[in-house]
N, C-alpha and C. Protein backbone atom coordinates (compact mmCIF):
# COMPACT_ATOMS: atom_id res chain seq x y z
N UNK A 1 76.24 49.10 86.33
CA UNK A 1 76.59 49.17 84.92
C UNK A 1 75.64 48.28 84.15
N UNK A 2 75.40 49.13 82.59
CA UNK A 2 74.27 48.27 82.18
C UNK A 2 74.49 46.88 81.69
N UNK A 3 73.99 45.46 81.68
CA UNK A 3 74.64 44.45 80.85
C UNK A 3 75.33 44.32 79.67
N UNK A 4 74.39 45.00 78.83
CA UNK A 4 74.68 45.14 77.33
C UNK A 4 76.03 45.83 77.37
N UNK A 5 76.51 47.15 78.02
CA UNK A 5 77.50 48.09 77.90
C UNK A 5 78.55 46.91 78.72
N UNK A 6 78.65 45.73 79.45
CA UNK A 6 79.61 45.35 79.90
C UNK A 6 79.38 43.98 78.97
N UNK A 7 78.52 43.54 78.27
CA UNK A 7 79.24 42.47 77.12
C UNK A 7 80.18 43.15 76.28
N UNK A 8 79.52 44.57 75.61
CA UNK A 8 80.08 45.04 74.74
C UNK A 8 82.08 45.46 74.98
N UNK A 9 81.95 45.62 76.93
CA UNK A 9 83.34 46.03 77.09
C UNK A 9 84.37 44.37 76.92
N UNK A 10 83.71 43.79 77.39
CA UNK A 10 84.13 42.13 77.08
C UNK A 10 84.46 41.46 76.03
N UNK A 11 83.81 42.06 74.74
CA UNK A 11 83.95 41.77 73.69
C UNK A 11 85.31 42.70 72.90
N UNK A 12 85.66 43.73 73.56
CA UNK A 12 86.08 44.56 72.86
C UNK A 12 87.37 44.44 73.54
N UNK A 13 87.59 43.79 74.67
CA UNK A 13 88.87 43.56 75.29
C UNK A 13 89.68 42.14 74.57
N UNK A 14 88.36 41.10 74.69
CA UNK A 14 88.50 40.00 73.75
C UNK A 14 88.98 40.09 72.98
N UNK A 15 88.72 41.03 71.80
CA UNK A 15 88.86 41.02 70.28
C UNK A 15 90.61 42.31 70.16
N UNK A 16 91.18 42.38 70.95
CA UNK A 16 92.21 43.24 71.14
C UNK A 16 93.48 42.71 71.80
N UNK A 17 94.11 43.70 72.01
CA UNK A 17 95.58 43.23 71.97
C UNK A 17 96.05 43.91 74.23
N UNK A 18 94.36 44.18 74.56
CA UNK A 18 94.48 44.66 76.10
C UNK A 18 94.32 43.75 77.19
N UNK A 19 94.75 43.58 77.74
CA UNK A 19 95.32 41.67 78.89
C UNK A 19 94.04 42.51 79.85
N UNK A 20 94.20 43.80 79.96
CA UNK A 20 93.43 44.12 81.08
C UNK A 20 92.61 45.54 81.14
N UNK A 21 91.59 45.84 81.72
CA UNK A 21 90.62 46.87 81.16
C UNK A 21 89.55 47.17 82.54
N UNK A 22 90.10 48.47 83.38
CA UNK A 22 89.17 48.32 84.60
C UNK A 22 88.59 50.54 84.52
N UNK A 23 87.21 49.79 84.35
CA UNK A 23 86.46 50.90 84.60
C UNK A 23 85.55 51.15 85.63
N UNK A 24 85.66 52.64 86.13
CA UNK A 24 84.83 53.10 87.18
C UNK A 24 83.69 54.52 86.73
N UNK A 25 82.75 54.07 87.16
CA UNK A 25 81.76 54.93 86.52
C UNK A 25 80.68 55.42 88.06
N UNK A 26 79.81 56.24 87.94
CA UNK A 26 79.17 56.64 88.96
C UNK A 26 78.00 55.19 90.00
N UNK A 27 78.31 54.38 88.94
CA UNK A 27 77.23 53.20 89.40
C UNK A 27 78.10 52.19 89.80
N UNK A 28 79.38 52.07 89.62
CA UNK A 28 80.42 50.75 90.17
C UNK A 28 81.38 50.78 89.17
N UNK A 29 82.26 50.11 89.27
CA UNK A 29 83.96 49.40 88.88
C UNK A 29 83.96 48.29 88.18
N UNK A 30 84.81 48.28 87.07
CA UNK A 30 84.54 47.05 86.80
C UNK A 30 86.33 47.39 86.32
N UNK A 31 86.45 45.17 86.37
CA UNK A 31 87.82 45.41 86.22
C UNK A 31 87.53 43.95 84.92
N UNK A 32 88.20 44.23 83.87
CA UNK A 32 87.91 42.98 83.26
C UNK A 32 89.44 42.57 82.42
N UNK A 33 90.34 41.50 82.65
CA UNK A 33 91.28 40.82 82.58
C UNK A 33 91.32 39.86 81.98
N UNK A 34 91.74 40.09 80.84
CA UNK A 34 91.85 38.35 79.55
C UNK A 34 93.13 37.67 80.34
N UNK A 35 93.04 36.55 80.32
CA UNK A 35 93.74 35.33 80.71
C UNK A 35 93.95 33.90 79.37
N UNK A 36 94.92 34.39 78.87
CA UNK A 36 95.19 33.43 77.66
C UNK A 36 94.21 33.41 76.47
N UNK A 37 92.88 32.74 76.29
CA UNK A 37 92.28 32.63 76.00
C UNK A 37 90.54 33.36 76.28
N UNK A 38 90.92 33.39 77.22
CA UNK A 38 89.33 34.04 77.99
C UNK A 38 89.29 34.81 78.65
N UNK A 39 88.08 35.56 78.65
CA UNK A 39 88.77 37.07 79.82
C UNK A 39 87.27 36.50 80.72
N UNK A 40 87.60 37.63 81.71
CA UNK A 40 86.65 37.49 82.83
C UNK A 40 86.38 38.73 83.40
N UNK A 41 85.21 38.78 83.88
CA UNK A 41 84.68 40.28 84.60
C UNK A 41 84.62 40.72 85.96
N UNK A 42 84.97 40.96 86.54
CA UNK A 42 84.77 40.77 88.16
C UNK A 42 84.75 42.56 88.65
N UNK A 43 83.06 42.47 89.17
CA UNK A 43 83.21 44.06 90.16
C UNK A 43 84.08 43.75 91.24
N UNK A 44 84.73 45.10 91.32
CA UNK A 44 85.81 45.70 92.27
C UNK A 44 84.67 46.62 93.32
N UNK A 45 85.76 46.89 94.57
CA UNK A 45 85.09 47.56 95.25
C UNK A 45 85.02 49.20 94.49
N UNK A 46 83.58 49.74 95.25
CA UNK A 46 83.47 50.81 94.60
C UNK A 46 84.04 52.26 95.51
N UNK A 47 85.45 52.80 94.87
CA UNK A 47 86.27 54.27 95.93
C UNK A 47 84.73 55.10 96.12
N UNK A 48 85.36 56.43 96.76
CA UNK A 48 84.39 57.40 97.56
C UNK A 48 84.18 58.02 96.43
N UNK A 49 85.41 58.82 95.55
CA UNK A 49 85.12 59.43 94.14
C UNK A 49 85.73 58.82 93.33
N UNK A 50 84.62 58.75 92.20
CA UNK A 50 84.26 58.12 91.33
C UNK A 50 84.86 58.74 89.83
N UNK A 51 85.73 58.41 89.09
CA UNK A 51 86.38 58.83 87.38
C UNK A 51 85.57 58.90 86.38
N UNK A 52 84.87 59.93 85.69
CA UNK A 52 84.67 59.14 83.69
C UNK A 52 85.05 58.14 83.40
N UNK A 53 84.09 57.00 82.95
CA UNK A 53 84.37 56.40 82.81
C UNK A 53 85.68 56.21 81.11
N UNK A 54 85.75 57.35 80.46
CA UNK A 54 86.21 57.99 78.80
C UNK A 54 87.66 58.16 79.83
N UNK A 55 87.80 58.81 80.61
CA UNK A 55 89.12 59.24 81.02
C UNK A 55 89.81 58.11 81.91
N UNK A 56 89.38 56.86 82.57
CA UNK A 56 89.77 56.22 83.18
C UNK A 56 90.32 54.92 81.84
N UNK A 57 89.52 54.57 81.10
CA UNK A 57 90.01 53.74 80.40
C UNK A 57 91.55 53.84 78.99
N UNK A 58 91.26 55.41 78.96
CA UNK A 58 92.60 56.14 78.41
C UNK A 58 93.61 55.27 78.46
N UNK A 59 94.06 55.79 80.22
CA UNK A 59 95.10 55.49 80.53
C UNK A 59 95.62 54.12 80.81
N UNK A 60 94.69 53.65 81.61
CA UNK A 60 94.54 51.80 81.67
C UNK A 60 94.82 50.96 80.51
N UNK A 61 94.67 51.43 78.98
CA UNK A 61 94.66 51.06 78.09
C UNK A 61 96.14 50.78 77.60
N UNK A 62 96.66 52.66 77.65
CA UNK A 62 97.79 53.23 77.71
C UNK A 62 99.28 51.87 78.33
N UNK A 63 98.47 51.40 79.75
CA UNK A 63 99.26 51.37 80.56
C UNK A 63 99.67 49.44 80.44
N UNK A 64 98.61 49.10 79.76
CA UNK A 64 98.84 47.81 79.49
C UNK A 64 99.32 47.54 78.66
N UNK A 65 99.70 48.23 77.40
CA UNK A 65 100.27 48.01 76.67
C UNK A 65 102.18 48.22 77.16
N UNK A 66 102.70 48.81 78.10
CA UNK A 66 103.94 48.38 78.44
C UNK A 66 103.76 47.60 79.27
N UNK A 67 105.27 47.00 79.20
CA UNK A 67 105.64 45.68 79.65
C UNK A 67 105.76 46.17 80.85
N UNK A 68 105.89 44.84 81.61
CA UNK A 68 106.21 44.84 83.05
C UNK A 68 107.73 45.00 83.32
N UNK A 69 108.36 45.70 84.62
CA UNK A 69 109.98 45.16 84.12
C UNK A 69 110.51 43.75 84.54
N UNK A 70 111.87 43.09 84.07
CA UNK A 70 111.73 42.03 84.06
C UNK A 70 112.36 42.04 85.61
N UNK A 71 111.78 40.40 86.42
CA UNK A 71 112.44 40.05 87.85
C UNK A 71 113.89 39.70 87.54
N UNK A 72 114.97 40.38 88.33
CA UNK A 72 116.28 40.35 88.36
C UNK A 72 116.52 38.86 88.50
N UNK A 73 116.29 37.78 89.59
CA UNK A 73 116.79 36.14 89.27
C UNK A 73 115.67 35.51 89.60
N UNK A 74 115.53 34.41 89.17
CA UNK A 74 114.54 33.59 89.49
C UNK A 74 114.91 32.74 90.95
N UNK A 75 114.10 32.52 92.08
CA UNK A 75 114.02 31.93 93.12
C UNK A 75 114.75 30.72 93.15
N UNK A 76 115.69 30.37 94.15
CA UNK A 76 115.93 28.75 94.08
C UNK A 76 115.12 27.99 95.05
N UNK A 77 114.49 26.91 95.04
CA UNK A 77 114.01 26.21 95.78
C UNK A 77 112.62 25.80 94.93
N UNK A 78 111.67 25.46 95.87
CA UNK A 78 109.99 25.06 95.12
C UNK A 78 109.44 26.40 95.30
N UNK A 79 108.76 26.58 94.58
CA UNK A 79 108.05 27.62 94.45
C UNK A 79 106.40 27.61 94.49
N UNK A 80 105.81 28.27 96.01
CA UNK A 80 104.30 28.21 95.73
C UNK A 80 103.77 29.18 95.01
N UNK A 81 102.99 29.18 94.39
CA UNK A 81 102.41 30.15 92.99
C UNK A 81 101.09 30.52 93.51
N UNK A 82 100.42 31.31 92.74
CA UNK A 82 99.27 31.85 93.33
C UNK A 82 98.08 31.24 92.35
N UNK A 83 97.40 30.78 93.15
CA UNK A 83 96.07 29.73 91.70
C UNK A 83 95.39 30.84 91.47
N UNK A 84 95.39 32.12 91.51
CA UNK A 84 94.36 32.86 91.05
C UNK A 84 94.37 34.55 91.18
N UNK A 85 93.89 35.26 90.74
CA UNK A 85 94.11 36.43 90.66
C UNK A 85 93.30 36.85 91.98
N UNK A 86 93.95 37.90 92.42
CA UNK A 86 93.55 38.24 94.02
C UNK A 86 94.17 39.47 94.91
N UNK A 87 93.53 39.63 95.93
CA UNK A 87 94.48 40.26 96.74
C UNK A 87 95.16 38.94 98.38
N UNK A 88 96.77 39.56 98.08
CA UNK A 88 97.49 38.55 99.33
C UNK A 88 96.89 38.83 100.53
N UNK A 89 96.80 38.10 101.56
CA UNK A 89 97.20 38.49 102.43
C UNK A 89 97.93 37.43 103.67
N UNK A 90 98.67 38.04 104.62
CA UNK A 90 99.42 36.99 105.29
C UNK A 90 98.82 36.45 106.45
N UNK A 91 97.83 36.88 106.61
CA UNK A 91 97.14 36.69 108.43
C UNK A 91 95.28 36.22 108.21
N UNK A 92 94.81 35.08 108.25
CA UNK A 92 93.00 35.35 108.14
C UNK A 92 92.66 36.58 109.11
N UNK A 93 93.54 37.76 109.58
CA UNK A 93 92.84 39.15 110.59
C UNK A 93 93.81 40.10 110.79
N UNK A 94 93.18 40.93 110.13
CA UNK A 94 93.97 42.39 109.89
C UNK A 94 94.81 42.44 111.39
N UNK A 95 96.10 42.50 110.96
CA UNK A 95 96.98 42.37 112.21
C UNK A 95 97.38 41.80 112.84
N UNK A 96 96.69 40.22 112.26
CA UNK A 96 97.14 38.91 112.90
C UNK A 96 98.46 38.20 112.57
N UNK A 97 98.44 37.38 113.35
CA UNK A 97 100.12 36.57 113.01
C UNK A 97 99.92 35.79 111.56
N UNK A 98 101.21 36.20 110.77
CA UNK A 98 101.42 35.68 109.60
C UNK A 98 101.25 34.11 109.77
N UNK A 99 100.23 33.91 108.74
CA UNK A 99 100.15 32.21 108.36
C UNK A 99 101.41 31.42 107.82
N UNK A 100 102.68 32.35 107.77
CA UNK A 100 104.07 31.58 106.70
C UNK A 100 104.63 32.74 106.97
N UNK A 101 105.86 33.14 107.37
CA UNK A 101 106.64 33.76 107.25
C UNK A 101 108.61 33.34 107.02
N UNK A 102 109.05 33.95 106.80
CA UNK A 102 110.82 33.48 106.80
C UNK A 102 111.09 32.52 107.92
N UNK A 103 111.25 31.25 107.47
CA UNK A 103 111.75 30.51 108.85
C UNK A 103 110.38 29.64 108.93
N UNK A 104 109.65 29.78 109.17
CA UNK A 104 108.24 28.84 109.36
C UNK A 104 108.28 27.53 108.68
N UNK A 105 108.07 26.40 109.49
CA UNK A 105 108.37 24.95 108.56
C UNK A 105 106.73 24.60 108.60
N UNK A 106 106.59 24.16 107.09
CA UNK A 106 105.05 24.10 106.77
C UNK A 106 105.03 22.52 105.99
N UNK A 107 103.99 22.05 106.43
CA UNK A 107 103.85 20.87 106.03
C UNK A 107 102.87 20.91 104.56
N UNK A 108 102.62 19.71 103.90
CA UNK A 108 101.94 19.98 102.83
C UNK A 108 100.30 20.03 103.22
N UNK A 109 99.46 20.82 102.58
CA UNK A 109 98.24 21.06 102.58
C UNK A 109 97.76 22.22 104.09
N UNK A 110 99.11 22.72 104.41
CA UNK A 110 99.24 24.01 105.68
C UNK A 110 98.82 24.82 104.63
N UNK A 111 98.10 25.72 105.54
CA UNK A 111 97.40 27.06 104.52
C UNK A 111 98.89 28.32 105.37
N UNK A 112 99.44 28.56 104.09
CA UNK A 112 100.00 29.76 103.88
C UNK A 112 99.75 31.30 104.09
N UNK A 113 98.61 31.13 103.64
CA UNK A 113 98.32 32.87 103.11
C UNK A 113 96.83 32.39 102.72
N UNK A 114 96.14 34.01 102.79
CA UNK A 114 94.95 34.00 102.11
C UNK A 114 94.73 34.73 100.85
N UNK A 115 94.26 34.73 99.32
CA UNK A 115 94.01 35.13 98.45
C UNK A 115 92.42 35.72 98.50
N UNK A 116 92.00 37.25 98.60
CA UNK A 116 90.63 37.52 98.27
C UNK A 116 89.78 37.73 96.76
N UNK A 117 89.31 37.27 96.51
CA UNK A 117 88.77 37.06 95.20
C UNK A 117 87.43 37.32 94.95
N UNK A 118 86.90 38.22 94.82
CA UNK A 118 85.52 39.08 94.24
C UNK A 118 85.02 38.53 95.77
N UNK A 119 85.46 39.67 97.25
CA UNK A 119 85.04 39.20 98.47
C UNK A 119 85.04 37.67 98.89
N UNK A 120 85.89 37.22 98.45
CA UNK A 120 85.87 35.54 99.07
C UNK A 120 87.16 35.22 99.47
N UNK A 121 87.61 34.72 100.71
CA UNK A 121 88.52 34.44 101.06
C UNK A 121 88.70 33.30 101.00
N UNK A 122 90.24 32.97 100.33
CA UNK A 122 90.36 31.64 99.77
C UNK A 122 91.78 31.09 100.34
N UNK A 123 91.95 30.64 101.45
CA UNK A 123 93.21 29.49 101.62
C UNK A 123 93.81 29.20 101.18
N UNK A 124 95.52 29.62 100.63
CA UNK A 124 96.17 28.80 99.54
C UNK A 124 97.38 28.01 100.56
N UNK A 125 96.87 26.64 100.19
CA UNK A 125 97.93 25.43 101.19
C UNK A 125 99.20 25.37 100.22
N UNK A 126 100.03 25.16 101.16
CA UNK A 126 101.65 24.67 100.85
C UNK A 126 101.67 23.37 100.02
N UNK A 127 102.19 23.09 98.65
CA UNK A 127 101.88 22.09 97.66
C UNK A 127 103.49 21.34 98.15
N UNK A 128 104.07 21.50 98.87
CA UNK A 128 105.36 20.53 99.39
C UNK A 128 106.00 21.43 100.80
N UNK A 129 106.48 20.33 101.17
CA UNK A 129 106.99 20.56 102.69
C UNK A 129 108.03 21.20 102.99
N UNK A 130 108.15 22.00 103.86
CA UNK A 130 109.87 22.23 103.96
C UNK A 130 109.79 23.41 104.71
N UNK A 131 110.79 24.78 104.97
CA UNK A 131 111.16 25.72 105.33
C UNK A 131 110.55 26.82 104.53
N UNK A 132 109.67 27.60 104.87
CA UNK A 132 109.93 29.39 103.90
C UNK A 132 110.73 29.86 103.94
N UNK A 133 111.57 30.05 102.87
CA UNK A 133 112.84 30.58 102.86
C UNK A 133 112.43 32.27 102.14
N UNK A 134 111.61 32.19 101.62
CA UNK A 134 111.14 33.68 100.98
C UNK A 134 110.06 33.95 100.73
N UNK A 135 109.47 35.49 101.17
CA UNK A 135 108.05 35.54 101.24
C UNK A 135 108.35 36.77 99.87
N UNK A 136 107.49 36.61 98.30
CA UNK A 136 107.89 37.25 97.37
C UNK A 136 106.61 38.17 96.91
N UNK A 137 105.90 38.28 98.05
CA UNK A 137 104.91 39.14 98.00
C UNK A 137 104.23 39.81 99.47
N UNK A 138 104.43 40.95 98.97
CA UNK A 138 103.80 42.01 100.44
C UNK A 138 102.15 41.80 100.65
N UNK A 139 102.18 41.93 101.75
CA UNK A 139 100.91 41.97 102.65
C UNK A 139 99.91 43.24 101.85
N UNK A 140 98.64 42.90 101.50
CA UNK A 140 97.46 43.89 100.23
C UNK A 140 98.18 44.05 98.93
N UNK A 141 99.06 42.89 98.60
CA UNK A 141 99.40 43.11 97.42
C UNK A 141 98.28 42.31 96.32
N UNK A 142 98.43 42.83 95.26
CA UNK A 142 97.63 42.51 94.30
C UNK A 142 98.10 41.45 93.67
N UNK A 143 97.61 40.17 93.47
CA UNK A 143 98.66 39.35 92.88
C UNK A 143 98.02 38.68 91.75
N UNK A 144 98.36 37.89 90.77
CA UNK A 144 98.13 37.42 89.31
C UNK A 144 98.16 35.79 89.89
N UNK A 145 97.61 35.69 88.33
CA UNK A 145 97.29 33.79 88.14
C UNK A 145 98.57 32.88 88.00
N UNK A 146 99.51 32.51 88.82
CA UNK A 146 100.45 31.80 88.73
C UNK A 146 102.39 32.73 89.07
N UNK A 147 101.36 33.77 89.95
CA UNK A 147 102.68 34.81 90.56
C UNK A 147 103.47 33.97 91.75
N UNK A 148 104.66 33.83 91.40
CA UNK A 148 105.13 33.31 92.69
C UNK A 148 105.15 34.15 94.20
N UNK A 149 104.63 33.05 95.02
CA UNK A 149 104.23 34.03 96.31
C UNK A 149 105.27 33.57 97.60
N UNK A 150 105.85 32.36 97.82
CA UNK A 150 106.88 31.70 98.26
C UNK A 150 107.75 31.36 97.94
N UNK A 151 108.90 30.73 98.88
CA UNK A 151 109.78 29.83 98.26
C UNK A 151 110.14 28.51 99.19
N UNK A 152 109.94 27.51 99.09
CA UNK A 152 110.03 26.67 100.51
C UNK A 152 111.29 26.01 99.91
N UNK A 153 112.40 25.64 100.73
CA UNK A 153 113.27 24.17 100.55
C UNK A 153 113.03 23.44 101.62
């Protein structure tokens, strides 16, 4: 994708009321996500077939503008959160034994889970000690900047 055509999509997500904006075109993906104040750009992997890029942003557009529905109760206990937007996962190897699961007693700075982030695998350690009492996110799930992903007491 050309530079100029991905400031211009940056600017135009910026200047709007869209949290999030991911296009795929014959040359790559792009997924670009405002975060409070600032958005950010990050290529995605690129599928086998490839969308218009006019017909993919339609709906994406469409789709950010409804709400999410709301979570039925909030967790009791501490809650580990996710520092960053990513994909989960529970094992550093496809198929491997979960790093934290229900029951697992984890000490502080134990790595939990792994978060992938524009191909980088990133370690997220347990910020207090105790029991997993709840794992609040599935294995290739897609997860957000401050999604709760545990629950330890």
């Amino acid at each position: 994708m050309d530079l100029r055509k991905l400031k211009t999509l940056i600017d135009l997500v910026s200047d709007s009321n869209i949290a999030e904006l991911e296009i795929t075109e014959a040359d790559g993906k792009v997924r670009i996500v405002k975060s409070g104040g600032a958005v950010m750009a990050a290529p995605a992997p690129m599928p086998v077939a490839a969308a218009p890029a006019l017909a993919a942003a339609a709906p994406l557009a469409a789709a950010a503008s409804n709400p999410e529905p709301a979570v039925a109760a909030a967790p009791t206990g501490h809650v580990i959160k996710s520092p960053m937007v990513g994909t989960f996962y529970v094992s550093s190897t496809p198929g491997g034994k979960p790093m934290a699961e229900v029951g697992t007693v984890v000490k502080e700075g134990d790595a939990v889970c792994i978060i992938e982030a524009m191909k980088i695998m990133n370690e997220i350690e347990a910020d207090k000690a105790g029991t997993v009492t709840q794992v609040l996110v599935q294995n290739g799930q897609a997860v957000e900047f401050g999604q709760p992903l545990f629950v330890v007491e």
